[in-house]
N, C-alpha and C. Protein backbone atom coordinates (compact mmCIF):
# COMPACT_ATOMS: atom_id res chain seq x y z
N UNK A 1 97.13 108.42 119.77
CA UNK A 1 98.35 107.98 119.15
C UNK A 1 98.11 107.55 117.71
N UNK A 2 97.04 106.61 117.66
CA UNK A 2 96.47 106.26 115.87
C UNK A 2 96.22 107.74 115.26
N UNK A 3 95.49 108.40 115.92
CA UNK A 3 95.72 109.84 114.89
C UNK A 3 96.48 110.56 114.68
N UNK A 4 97.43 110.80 115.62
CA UNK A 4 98.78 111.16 115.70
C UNK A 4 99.42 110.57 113.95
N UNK A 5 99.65 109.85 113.99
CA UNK A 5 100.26 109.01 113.01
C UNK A 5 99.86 108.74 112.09
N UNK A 6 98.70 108.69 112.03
CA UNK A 6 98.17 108.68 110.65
C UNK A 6 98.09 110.33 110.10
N UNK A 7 98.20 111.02 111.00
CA UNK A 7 98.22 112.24 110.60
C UNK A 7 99.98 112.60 110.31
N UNK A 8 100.59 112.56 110.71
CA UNK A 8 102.22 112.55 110.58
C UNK A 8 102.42 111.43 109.14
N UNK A 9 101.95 110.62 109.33
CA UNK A 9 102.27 109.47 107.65
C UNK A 9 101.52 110.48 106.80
N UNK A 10 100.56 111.02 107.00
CA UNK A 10 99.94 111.50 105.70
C UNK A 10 100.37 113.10 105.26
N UNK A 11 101.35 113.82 106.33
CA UNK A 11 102.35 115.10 106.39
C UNK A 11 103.52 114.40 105.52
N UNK A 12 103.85 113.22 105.81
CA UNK A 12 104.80 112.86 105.15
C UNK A 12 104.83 112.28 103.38
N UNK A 13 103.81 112.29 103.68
CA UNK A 13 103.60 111.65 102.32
C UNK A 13 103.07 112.81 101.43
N UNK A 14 102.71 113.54 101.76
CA UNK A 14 102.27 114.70 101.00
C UNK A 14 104.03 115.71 100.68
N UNK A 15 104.89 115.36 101.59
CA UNK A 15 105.72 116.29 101.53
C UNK A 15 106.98 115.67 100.21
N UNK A 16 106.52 113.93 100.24
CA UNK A 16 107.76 113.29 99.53
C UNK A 16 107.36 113.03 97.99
N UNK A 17 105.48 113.16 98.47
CA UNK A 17 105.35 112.73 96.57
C UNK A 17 104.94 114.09 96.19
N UNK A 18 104.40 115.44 96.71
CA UNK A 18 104.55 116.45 95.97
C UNK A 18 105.40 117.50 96.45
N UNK A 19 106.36 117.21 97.12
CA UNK A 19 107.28 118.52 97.72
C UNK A 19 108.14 118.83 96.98
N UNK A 20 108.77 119.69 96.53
CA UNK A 20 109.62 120.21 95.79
C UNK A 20 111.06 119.89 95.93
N UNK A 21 112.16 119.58 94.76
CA UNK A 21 113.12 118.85 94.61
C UNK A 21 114.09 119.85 95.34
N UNK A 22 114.74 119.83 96.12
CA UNK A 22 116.00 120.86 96.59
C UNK A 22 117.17 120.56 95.82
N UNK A 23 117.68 119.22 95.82
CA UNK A 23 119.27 118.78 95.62
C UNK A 23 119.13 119.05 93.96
N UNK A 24 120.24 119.65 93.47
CA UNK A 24 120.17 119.72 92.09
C UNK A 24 120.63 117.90 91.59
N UNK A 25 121.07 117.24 91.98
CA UNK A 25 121.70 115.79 91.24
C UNK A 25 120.19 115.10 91.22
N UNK A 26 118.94 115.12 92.13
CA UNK A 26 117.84 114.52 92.25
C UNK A 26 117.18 115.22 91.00
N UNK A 27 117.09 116.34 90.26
CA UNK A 27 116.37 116.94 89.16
C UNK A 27 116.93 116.58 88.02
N UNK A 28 117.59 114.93 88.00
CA UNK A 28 118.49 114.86 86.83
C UNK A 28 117.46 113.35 86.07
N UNK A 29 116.79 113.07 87.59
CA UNK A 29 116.40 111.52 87.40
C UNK A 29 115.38 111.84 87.10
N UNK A 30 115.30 110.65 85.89
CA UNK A 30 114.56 110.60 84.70
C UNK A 30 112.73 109.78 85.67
N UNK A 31 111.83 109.49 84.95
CA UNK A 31 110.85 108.69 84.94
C UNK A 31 110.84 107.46 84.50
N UNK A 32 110.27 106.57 84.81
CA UNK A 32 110.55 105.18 83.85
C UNK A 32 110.73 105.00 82.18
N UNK A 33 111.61 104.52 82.00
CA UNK A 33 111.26 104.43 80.72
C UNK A 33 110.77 103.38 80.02
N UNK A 34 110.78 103.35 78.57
CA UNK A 34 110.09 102.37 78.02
C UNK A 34 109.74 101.32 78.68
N UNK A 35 111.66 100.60 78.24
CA UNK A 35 111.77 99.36 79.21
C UNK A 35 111.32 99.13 80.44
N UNK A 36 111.48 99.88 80.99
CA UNK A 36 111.34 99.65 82.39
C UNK A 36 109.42 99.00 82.63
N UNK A 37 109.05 100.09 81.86
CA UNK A 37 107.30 100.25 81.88
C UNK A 37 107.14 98.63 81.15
N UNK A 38 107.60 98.10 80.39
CA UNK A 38 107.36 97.26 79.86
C UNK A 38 108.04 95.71 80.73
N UNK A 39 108.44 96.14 81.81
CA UNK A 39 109.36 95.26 82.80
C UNK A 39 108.12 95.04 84.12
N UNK A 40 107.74 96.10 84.19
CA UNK A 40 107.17 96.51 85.13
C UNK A 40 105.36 96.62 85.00
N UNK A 41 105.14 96.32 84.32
CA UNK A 41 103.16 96.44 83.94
C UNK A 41 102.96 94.96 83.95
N UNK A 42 103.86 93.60 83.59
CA UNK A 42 102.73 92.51 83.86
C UNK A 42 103.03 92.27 85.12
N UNK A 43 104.35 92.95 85.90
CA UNK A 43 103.99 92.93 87.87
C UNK A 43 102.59 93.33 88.03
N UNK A 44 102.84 94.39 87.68
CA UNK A 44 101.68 95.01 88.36
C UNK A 44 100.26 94.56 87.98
N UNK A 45 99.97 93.26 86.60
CA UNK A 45 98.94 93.20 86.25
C UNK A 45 98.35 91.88 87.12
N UNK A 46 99.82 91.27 87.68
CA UNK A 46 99.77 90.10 88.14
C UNK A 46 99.13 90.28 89.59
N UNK A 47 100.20 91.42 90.64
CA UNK A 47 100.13 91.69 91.37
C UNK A 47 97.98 91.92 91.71
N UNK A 48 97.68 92.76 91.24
CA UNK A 48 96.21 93.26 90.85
C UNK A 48 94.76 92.04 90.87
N UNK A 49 95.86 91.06 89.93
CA UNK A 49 94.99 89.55 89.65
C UNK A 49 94.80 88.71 90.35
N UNK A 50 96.19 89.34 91.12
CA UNK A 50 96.29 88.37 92.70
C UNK A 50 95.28 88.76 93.70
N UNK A 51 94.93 89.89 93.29
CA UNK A 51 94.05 90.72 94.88
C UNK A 51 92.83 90.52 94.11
N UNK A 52 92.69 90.26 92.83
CA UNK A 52 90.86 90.49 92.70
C UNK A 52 90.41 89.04 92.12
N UNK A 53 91.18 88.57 92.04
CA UNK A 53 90.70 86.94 91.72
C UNK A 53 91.73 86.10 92.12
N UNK A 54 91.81 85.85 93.52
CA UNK A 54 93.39 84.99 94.29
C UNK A 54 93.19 83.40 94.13
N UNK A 55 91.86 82.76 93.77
CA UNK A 55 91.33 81.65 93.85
C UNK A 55 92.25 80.98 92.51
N UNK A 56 92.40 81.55 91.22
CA UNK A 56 93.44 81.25 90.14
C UNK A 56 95.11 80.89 90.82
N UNK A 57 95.40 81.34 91.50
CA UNK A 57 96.70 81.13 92.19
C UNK A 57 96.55 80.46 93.50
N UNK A 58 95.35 80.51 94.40
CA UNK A 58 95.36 79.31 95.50
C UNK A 58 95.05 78.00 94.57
N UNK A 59 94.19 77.80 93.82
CA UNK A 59 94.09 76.41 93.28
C UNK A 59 95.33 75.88 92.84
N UNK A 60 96.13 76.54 92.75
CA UNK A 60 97.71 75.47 92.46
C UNK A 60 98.44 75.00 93.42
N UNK A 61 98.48 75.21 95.00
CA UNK A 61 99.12 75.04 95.87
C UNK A 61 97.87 74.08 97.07
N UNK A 62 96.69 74.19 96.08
CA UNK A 62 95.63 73.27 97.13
C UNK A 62 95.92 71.74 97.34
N UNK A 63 96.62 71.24 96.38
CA UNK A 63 96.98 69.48 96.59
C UNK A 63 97.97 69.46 97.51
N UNK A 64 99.07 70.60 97.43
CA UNK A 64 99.93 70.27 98.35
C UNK A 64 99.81 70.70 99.98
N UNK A 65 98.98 71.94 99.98
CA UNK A 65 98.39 72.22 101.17
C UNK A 65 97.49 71.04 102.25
N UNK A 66 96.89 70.59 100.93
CA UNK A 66 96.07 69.50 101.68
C UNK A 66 96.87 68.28 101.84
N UNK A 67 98.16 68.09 101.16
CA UNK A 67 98.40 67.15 101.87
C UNK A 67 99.23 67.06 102.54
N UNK A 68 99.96 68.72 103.20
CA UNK A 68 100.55 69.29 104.48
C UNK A 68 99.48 68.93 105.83
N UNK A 69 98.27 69.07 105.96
CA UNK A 69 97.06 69.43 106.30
C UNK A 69 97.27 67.50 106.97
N UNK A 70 96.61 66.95 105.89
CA UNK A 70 97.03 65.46 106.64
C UNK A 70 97.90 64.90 107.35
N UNK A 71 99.50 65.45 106.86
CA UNK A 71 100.50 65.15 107.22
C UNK A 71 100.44 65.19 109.04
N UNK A 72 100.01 66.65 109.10
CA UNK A 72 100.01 67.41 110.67
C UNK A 72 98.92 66.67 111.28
N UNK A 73 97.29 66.05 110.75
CA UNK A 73 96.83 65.70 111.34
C UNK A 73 96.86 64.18 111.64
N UNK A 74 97.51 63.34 110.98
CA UNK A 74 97.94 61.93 110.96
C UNK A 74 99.04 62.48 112.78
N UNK A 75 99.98 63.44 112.54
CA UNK A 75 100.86 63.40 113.24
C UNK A 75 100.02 63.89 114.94
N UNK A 76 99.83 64.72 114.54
CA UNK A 76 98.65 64.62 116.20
C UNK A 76 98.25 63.62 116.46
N UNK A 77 97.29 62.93 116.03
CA UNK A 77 96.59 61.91 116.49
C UNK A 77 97.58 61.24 116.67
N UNK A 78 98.21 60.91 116.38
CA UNK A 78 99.50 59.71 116.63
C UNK A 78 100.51 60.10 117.89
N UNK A 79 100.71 61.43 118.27
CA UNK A 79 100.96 62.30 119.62
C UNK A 79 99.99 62.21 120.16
N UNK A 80 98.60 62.10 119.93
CA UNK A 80 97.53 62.11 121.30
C UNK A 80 97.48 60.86 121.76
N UNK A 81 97.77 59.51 120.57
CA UNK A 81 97.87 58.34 120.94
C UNK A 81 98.89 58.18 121.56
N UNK A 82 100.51 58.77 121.56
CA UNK A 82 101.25 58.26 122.58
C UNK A 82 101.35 58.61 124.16
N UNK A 83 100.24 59.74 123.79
CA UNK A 83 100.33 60.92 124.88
C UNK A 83 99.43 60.27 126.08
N UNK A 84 98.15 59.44 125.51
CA UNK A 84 97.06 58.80 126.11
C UNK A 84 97.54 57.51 126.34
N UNK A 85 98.58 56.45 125.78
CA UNK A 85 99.06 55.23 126.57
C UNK A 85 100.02 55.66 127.28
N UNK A 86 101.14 56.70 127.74
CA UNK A 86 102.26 57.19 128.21
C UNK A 86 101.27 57.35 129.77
N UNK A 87 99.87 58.18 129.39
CA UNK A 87 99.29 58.33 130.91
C UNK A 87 98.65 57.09 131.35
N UNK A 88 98.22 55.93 130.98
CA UNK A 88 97.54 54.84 131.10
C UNK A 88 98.90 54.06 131.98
């Protein structure tokens, strides 16, 4: 079934990014332009920066993580404590 499908995704993908245009209204649309390229490249530079150095963007959300992190573990212990005099 995994080869199945990976073989069918990769029929498909061969057929949509180099198959030939049928509908004449689809041979009208343009490529990005300027703007667009210029809208669209610091996504993608960001996107990129995110996957090869993610430690620049986790270090901003680490104070608050950690002090989600306490929050939950203050709150357990304080459920195991009612949980352990409730059985006593």
């Amino acid at each position: 079934g995994l080869i199945l499908g990976a073989a069918y995704a990769l029929y498909l993908y061969r057929r949509i990014i180099f198959g030939a245009l049928t509908k004449e209204n689809l041979k009208t649309i343009l490529d990005l332009s300027p703007r667009e390229w210029i809208i669209f490249a610091p996504l993608v530079i960001i996107v990129l920066w995110m996957g090869v150095y993610p430690v620049s963007f986790l270090d901003i959300m680490h104070v608050s993580v950690e002090n989600l992190v306490n929050q939950v573990e203050t709150a357990q212990a304080a459920a195991a404590h009612a949980a352990q005099l409730a059985a006593n």
